[in-house]
PDB file of N, CA and C in Angstrom:
ATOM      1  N   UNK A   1       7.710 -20.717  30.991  1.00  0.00           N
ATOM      2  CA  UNK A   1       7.943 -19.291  30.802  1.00  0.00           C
ATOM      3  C   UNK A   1       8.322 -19.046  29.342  1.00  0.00           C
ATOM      4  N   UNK A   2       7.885 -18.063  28.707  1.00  0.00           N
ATOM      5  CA  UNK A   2       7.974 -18.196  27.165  1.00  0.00           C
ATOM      6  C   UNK A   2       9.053 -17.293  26.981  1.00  0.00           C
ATOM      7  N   UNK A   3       9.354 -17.564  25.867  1.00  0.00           N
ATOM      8  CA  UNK A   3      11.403 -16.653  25.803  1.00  0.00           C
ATOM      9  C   UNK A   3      10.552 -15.299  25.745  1.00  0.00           C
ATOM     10  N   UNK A   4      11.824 -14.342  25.734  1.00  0.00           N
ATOM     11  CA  UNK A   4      11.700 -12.666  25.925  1.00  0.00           C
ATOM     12  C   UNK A   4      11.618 -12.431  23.946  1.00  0.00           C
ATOM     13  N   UNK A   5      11.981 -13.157  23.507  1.00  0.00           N
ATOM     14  CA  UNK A   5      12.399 -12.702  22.003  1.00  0.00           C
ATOM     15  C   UNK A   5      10.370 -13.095  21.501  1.00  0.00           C
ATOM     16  N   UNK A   6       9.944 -14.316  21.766  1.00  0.00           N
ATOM     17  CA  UNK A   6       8.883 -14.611  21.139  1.00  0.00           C
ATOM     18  C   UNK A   6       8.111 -13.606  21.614  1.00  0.00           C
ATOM     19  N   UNK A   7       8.007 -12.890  23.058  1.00  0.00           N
ATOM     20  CA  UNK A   7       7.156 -12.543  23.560  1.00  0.00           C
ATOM     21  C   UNK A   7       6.898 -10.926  23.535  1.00  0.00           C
ATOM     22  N   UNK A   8       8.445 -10.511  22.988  1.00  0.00           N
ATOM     23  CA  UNK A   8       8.651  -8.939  21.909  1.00  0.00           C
ATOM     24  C   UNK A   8       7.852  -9.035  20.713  1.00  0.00           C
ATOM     25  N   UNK A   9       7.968 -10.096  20.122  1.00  0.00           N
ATOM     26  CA  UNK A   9       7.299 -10.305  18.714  1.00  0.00           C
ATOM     27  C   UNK A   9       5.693 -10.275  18.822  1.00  0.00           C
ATOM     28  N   UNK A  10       5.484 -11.062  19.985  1.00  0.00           N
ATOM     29  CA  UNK A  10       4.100 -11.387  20.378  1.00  0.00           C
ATOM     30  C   UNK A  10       3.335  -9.581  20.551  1.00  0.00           C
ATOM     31  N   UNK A  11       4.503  -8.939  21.631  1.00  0.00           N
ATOM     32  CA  UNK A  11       3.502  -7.643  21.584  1.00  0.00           C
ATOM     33  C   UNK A  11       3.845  -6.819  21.010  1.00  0.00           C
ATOM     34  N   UNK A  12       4.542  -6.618  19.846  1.00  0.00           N
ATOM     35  CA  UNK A  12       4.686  -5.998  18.777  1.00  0.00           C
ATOM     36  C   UNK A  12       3.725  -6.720  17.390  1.00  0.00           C
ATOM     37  N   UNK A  13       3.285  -7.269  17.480  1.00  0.00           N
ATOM     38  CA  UNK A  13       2.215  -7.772  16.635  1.00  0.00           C
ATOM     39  C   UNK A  13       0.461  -7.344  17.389  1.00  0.00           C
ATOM     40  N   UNK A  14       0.213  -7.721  18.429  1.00  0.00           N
ATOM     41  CA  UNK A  14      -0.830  -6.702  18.922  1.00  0.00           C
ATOM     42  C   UNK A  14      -0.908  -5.754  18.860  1.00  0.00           C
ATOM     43  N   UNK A  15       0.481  -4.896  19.101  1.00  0.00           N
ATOM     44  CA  UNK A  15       0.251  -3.645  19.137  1.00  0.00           C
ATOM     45  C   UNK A  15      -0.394  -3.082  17.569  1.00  0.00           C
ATOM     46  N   UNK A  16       0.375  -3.392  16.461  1.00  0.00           N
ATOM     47  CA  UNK A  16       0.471  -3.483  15.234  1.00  0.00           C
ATOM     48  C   UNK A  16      -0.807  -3.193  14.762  1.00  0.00           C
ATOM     49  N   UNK A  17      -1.233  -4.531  15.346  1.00  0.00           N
ATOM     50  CA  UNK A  17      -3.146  -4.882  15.146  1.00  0.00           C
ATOM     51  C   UNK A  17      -3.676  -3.745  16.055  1.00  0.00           C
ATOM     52  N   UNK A  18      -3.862  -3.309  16.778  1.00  0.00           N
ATOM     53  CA  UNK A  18      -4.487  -2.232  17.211  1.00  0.00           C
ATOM     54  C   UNK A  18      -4.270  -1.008  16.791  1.00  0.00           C
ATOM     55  N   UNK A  19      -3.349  -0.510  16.414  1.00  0.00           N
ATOM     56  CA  UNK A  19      -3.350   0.663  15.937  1.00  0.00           C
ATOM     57  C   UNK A  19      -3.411   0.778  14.342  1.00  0.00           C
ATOM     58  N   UNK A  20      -3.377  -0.645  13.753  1.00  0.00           N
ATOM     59  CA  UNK A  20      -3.848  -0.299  12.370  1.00  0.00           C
ATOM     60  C   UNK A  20      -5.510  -0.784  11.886  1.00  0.00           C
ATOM     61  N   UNK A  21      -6.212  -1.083  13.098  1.00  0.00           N
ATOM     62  CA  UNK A  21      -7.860  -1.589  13.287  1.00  0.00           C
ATOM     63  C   UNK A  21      -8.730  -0.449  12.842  1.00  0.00           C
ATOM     64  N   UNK A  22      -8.262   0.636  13.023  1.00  0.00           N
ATOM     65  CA  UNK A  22      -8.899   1.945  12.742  1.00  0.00           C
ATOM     66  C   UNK A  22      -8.312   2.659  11.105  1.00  0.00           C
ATOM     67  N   UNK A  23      -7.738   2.139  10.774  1.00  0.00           N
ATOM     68  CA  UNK A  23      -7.068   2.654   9.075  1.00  0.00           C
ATOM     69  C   UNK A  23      -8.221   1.668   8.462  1.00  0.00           C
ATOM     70  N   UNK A  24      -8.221   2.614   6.834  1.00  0.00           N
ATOM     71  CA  UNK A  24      -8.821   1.906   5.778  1.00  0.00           C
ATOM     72  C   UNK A  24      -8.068   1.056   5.667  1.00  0.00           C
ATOM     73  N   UNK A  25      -8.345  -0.216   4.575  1.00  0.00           N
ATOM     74  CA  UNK A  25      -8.126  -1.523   3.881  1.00  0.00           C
ATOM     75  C   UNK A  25      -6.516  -1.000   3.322  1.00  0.00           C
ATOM     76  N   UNK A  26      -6.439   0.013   2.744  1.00  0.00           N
ATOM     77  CA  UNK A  26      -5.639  -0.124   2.041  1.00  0.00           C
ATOM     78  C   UNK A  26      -4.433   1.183   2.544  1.00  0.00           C
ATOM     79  N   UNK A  27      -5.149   1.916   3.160  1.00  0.00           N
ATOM     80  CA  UNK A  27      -4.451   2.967   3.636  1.00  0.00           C
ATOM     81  C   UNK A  27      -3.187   2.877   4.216  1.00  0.00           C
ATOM     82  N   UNK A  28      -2.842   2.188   5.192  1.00  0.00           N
ATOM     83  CA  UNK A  28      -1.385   1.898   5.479  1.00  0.00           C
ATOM     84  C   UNK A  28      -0.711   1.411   4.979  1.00  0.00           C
ATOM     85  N   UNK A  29      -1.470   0.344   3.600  1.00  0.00           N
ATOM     86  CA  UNK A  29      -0.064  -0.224   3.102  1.00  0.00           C
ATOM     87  C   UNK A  29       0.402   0.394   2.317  1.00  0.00           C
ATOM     88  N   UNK A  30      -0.732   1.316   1.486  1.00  0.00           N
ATOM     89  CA  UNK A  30       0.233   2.108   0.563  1.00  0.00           C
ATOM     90  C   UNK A  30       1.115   3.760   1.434  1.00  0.00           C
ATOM     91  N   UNK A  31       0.814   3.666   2.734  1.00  0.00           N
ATOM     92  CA  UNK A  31       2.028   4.493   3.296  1.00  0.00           C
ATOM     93  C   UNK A  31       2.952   3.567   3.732  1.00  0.00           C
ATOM     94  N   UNK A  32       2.851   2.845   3.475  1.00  0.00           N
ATOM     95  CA  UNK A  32       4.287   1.578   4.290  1.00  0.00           C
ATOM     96  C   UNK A  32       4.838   1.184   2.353  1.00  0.00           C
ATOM     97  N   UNK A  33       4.206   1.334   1.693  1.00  0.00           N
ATOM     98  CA  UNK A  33       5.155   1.516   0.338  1.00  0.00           C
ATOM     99  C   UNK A  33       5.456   2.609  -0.622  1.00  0.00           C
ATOM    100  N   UNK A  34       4.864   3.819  -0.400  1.00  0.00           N
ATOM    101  CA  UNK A  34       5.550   5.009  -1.006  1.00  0.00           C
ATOM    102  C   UNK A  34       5.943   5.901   0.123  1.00  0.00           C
ATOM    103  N   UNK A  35       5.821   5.327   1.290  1.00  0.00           N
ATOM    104  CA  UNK A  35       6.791   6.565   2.615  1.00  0.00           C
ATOM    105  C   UNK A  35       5.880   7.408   2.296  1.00  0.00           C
ATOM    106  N   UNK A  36       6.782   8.427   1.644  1.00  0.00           N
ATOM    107  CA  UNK A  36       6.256  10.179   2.193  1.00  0.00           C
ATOM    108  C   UNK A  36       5.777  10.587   0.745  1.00  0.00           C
ATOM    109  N   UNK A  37       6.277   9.564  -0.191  1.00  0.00           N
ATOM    110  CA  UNK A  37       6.089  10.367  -1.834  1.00  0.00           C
ATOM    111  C   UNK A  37       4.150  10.465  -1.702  1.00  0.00           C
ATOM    112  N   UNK A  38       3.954  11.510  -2.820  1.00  0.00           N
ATOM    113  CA  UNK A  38       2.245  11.568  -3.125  1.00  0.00           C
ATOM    114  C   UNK A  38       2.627  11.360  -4.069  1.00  0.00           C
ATOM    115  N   UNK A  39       0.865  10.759  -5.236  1.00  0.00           N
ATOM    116  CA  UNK A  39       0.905  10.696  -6.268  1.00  0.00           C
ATOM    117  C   UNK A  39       0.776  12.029  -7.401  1.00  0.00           C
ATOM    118  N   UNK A  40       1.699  12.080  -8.310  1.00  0.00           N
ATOM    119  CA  UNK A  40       1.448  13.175  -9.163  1.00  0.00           C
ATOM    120  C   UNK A  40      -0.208  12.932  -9.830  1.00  0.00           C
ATOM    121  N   UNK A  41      -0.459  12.268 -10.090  1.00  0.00           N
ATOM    122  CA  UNK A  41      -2.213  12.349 -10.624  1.00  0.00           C
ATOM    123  C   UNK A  41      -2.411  10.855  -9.785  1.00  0.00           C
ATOM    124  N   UNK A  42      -3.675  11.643  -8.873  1.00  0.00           N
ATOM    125  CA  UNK A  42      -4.122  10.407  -8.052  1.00  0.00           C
ATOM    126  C   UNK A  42      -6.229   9.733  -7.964  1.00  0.00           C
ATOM    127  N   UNK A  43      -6.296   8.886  -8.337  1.00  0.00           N
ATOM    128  CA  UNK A  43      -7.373   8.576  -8.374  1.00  0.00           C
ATOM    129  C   UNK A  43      -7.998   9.029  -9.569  1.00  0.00           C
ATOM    130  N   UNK A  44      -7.372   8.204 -10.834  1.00  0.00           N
ATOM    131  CA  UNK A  44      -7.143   8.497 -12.662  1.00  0.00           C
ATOM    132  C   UNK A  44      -8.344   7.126 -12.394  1.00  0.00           C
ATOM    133  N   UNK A  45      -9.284   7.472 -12.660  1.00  0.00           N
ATOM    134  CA  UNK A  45     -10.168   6.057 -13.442  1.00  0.00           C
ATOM    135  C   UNK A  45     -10.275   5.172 -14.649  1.00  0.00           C
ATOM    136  N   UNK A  46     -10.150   4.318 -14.690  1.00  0.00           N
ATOM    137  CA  UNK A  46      -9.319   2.965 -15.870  1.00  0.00           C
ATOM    138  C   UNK A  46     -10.530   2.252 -15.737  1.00  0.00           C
ATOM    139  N   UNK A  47     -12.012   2.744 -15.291  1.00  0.00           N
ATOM    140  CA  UNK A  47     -13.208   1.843 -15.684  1.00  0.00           C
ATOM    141  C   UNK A  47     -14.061   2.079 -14.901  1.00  0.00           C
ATOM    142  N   UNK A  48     -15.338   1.588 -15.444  1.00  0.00           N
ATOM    143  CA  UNK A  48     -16.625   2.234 -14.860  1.00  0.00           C
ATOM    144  C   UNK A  48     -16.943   1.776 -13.192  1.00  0.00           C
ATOM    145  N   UNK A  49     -15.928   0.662 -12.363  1.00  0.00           N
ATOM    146  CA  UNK A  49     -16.260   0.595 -11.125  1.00  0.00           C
ATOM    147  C   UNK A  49     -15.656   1.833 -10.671  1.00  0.00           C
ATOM    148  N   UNK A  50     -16.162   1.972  -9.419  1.00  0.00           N
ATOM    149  CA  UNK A  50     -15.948   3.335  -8.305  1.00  0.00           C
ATOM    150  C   UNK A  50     -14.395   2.810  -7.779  1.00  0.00           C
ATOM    151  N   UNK A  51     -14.319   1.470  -7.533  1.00  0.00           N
ATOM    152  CA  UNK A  51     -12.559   1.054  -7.077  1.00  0.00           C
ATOM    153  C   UNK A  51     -11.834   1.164  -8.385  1.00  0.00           C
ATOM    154  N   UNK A  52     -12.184   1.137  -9.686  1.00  0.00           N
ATOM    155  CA  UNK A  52     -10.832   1.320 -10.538  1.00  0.00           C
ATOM    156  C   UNK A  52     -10.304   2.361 -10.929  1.00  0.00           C
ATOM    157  N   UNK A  53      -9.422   2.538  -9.762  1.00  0.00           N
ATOM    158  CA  UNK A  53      -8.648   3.630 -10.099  1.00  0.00           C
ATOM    159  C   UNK A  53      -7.217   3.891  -9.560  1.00  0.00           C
ATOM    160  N   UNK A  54      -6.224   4.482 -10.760  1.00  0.00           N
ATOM    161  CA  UNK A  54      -5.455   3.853 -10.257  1.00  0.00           C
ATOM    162  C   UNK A  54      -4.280   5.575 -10.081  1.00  0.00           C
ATOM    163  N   UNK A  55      -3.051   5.211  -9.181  1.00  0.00           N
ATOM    164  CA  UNK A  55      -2.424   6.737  -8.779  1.00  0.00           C
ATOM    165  C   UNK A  55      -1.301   6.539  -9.872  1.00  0.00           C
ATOM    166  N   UNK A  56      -0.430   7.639 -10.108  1.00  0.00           N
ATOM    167  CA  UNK A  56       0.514   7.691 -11.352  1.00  0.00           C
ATOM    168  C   UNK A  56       1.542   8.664 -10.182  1.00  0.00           C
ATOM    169  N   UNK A  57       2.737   8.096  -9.978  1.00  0.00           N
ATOM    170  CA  UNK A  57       3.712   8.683  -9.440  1.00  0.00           C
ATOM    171  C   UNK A  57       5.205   8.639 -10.906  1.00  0.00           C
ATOM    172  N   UNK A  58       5.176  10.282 -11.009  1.00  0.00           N
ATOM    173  CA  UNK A  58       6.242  10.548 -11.949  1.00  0.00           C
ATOM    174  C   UNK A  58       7.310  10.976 -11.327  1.00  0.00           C
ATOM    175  N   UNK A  59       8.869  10.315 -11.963  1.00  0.00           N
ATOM    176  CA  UNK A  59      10.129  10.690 -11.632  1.00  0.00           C
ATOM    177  C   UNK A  59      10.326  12.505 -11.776  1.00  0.00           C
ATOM    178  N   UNK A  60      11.196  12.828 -10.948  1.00  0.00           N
ATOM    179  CA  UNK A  60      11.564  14.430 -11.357  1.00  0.00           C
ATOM    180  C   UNK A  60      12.078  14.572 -12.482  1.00  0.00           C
ATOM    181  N   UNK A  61      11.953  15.364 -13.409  1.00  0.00           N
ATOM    182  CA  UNK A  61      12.386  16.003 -14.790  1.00  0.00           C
ATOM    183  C   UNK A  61      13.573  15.658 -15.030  1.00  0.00           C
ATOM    184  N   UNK A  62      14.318  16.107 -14.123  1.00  0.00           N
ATOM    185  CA  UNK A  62      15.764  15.205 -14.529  1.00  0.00           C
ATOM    186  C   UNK A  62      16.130  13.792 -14.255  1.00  0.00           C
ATOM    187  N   UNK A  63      15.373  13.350 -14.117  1.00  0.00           N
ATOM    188  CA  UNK A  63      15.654  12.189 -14.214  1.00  0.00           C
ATOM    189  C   UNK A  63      14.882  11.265 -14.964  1.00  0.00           C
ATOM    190  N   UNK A  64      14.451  12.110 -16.306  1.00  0.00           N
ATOM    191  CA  UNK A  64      13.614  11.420 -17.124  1.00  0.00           C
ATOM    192  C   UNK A  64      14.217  11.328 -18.321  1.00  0.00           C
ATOM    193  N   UNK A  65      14.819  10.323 -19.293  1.00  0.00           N
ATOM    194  CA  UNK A  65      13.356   9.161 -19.162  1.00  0.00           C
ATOM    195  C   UNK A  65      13.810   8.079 -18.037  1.00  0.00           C
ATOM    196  N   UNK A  66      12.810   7.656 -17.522  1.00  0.00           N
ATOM    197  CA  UNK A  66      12.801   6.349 -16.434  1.00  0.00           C
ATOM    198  C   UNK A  66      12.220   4.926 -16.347  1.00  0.00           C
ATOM    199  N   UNK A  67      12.421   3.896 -15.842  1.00  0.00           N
ATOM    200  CA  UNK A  67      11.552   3.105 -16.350  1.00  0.00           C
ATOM    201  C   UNK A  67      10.669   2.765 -15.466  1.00  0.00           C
ATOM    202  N   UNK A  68       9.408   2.521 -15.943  1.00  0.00           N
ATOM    203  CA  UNK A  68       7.960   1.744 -15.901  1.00  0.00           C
ATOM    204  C   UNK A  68       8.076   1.021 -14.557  1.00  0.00           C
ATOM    205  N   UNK A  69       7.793   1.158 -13.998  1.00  0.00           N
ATOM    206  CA  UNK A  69       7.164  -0.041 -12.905  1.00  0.00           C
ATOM    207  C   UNK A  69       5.942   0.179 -12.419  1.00  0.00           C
ATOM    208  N   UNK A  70       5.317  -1.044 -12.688  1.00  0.00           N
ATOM    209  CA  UNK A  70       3.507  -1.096 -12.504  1.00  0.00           C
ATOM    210  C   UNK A  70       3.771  -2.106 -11.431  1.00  0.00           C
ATOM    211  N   UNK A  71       2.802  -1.630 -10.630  1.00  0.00           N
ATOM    212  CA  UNK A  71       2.598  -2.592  -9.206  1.00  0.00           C
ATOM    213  C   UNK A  71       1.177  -3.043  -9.184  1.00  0.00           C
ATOM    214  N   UNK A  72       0.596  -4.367  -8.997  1.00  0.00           N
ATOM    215  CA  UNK A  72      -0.798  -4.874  -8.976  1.00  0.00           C
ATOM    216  C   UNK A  72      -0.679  -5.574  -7.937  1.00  0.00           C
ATOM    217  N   UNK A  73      -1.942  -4.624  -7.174  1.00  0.00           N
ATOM    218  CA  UNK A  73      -2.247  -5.270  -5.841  1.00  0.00           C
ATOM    219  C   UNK A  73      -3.280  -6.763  -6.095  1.00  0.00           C
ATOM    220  N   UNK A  74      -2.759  -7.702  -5.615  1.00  0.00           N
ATOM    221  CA  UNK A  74      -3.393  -8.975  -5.838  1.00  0.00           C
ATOM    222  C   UNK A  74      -4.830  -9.358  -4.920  1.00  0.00           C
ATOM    223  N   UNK A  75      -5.341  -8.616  -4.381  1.00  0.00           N
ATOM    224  CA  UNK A  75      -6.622  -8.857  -4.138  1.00  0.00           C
ATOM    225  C   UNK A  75      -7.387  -9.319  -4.772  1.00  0.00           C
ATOM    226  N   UNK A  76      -7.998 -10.510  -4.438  1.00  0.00           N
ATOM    227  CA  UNK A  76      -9.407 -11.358  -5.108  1.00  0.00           C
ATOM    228  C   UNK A  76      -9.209 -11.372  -6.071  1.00  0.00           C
ATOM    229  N   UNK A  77      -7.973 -11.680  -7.219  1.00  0.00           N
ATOM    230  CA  UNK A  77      -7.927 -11.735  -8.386  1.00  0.00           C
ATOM    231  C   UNK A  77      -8.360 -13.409  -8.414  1.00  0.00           C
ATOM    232  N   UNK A  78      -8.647 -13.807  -7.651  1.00  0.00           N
ATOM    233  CA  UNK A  78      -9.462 -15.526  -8.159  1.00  0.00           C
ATOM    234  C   UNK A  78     -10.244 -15.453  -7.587  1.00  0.00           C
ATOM    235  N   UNK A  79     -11.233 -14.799  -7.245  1.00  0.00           N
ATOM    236  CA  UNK A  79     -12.524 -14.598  -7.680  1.00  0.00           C
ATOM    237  C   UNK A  79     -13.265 -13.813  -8.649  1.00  0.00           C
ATOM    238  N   UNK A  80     -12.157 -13.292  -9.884  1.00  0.00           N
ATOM    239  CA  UNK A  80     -12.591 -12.843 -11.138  1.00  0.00           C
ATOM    240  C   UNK A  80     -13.123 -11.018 -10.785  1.00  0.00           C
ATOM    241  N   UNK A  81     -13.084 -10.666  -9.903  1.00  0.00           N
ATOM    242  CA  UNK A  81     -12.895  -8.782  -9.409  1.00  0.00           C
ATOM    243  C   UNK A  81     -12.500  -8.004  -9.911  1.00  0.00           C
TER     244      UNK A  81
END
């Protein structure tokens, strides 16, 4: 009989997988890392592919100046992409 704890985990991980089977590639994770914020300028192109592009989320006015944080999603960066 398999414990109650593995077997919460077990169907909380199916579930997981099923309801995120139907989202784009990238779509949930970037709502599982900016919550509720939108980007102030979104889908700014940084090069001639159709994927490079990247969103710019700015601090509120008062609370500027702020610092920099750049986030790079590591996809297929070793296969040269």
């Amino acid at each position: 009989m398999p414990r109650p704890k593995l077997f919460i985990i077990a169907t909380n991980a199916l579930l997981a997988t099923l309801l995120l089977a139907g989202c784009d590639k990238l779509g949930a994770f970037n709502s599982l890392q900016a919550g509720n914020l939108t980007p102030d300028r979104a889908d700014l192109p940084y090069g001639p592919d159709a994927r490079q592009k990247i969103d710019i989320y700015l601090p509120p006015a008062h609370q500027r100046p702020a610092p920099l944080i750049v986030w790079f999603y590591g996809g297929s960066w070793d296969l040269g992409r």
